[in-house]
Protein backbone atom coordinates (compact mmCIF):
# COMPACT_ATOMS: atom_id res chain seq x y z
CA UNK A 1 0.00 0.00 0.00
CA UNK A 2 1.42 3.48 -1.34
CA UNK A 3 1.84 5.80 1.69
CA UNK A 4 1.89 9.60 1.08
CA UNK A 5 3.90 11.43 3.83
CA UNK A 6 1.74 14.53 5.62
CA UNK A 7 3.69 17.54 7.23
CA UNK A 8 4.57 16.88 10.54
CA UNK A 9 4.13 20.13 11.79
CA UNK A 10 1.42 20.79 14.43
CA UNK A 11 -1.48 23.46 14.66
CA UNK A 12 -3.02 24.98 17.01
CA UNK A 13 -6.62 25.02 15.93
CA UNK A 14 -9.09 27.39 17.11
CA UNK A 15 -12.65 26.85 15.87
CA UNK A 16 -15.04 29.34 16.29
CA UNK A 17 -18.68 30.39 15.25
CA UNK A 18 -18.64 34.08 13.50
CA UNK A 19 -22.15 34.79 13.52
CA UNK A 20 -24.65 35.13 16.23
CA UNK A 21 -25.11 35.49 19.71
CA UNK A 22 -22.99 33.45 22.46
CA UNK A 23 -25.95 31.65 23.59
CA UNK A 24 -26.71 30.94 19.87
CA UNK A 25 -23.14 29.75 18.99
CA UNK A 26 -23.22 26.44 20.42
CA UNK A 27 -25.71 25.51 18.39
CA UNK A 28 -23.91 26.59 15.35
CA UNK A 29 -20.72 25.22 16.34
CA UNK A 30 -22.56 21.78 16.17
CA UNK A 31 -24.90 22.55 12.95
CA UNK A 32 -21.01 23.43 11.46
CA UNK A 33 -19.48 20.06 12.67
CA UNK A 34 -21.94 17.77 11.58
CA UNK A 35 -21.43 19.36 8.47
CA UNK A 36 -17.72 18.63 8.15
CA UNK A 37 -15.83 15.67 7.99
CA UNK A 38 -12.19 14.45 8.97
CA UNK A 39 -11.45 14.26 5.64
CA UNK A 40 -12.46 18.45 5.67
CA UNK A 41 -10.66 18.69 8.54
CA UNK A 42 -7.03 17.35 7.08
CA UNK A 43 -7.95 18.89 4.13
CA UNK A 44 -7.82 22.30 5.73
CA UNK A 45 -4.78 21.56 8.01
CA UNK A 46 -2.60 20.76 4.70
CA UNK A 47 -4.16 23.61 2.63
CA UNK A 48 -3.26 25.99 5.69
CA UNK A 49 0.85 24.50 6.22
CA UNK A 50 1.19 24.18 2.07
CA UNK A 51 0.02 27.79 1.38
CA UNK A 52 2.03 28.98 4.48
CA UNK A 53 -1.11 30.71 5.15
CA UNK A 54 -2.07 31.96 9.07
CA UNK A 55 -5.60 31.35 8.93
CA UNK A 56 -8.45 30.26 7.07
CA UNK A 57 -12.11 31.03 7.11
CA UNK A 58 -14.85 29.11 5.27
CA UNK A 59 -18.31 30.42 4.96
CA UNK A 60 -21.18 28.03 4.94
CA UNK A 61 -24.60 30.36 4.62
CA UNK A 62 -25.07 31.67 7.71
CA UNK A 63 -22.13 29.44 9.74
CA UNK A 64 -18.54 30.02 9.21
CA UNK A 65 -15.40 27.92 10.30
CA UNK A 66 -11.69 29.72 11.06
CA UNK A 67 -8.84 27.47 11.39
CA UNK A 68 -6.01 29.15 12.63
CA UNK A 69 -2.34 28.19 12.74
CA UNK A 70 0.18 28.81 15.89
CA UNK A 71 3.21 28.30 16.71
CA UNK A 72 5.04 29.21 13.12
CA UNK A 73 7.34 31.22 14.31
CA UNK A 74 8.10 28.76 17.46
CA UNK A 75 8.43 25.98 14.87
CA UNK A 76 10.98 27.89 12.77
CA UNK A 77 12.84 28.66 16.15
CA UNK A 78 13.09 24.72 16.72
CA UNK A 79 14.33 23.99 13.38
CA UNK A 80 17.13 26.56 13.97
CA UNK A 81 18.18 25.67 16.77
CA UNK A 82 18.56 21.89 16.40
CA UNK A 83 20.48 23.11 13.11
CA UNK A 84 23.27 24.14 15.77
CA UNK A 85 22.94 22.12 18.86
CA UNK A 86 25.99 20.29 19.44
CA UNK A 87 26.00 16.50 18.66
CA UNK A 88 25.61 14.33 21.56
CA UNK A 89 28.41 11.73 21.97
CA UNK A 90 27.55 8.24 22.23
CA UNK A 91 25.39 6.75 19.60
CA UNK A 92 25.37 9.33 17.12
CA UNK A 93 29.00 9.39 16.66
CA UNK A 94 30.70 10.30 12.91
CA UNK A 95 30.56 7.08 10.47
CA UNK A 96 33.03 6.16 8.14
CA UNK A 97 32.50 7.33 4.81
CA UNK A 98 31.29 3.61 3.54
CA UNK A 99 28.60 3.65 6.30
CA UNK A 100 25.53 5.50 5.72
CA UNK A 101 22.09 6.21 8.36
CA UNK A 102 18.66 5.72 7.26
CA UNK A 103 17.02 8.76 9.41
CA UNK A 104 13.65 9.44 10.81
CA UNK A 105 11.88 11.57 8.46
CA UNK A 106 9.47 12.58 11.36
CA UNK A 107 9.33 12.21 14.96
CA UNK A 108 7.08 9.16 15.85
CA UNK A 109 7.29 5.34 16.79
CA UNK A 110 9.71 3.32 14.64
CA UNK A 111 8.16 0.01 13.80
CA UNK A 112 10.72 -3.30 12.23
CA UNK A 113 7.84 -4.94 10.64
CA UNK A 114 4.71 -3.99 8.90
CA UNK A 115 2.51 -5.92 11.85
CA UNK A 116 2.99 -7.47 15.68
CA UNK A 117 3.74 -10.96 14.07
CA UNK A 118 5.55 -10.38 10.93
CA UNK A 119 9.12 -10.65 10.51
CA UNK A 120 10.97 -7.45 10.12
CA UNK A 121 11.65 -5.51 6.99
CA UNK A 122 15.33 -5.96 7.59
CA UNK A 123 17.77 -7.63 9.57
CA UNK A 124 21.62 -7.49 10.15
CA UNK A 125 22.98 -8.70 6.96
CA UNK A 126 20.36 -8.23 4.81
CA UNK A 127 20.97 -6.31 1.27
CA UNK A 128 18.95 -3.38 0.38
CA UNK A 129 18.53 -1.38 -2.93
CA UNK A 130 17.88 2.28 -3.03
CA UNK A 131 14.15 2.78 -2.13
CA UNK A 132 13.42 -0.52 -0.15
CA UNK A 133 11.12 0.06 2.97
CA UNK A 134 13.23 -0.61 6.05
CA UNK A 135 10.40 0.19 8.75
CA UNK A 136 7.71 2.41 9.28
CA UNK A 137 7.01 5.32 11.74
CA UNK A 138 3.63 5.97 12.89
CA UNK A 139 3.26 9.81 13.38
CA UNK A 140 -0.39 11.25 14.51
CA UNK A 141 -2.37 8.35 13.20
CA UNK A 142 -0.21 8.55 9.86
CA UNK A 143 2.54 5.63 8.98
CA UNK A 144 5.08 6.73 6.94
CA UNK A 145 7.52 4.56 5.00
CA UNK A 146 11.26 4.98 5.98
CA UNK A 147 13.07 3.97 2.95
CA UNK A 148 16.87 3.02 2.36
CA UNK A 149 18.80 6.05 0.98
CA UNK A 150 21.76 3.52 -0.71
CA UNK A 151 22.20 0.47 -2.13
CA UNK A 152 24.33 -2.01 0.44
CA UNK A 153 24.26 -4.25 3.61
CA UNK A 154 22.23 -3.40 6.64
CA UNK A 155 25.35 -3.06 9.50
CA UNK A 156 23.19 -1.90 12.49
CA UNK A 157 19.33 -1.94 13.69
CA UNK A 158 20.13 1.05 16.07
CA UNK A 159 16.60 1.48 17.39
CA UNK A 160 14.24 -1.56 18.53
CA UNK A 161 10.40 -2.03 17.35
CA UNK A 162 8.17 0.25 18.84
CA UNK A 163 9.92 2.60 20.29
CA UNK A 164 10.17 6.52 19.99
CA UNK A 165 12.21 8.60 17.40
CA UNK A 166 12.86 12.01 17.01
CA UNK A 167 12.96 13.40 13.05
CA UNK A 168 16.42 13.04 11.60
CA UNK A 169 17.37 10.27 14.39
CA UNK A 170 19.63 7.46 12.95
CA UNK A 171 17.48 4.31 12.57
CA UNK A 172 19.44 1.89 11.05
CA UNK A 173 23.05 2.22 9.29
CA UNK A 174 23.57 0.59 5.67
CA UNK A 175 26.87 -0.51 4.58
CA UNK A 176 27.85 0.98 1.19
CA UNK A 177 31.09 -0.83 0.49
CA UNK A 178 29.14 -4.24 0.46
């Protein structure tokens, strides 16, 4: 099954009723809700982060939806900053130039294997072409495929099934020179 990857960035949504009275706003809210589906809902959320827009309202007769998004400027602040924090020692230590990481493209749970009782994508030893699925990462409901960036030999399993990542965390290390 073809996965499409969704932005990992999260909103802060505020919903609110433009028109009417407070008392009548409830009921408006809810006339508003039934009216719009998940579907709507995502549909919105990626329309708002691809358009780098800051809100959006939608009018619906006499009902009217604003989605709102927060936290831009506290998300760009993130991204800088992990840009220069200095590398921890340990695990994420410089690899030779024939080793390369397959990183988390988001931050999420790392899954081996496509289900509880399946055998895992890969295993120490195994050969992998450019492209081939190596696990999956479940972010906000959403799995996304994490694919191997190189052809070669799969040196290390650095992070166990079900357990949390952070985006751009080394998953598993592929070696090239195989």
């Amino acid at each position: 099954m073809k996965r499409r990857r969704v932005a990992a960035r999260r909103f802060d949504c505020v919903w609110r009723v433009l028109h009417g009275s407070p008392s009548a706003a409830t009921g408006k809210a809810s006339a508003v809700m039934d009216r719009i589906s998940d579907d709507d809902i995502v549909w919105l959320l990626n329309l708002l982060d691809e358009e780098q827009l800051a809100e959006i309202d939608v009018e619906d007769g006499d009902c009217a939806v604003s989605v709102k998004a927060f936290c831009a400027q506290a998300v760009q602040m993130s991204v800088g900053e992990r840009a220069v924090a200095p590398q921890p020692s340990g695990d994420s230590q410089e690899l030779p130039d024939h080793m390369m990481p397959v990183l988390a493209p988001v931050t999420g749970t790392f899954y081996t294997a496509p289900s509880p009782d399946a055998k895992p994508y890969v295993t120490v030893g195994d050969t992998v072409e450019t492209g081939d699925t190596v696990g999956l990462i479940e972010a906000m409901k959403l799995y996304h495929d994490v694919t191997a960036p190189c052809r070669g030999t799969i040196a290390e399993v650095r992070v166990p099934n079900a357990e949390h990542v952070e985006a751009d965390q080394p998953l598993i290390i592929i070696n090239r020179g195989t």
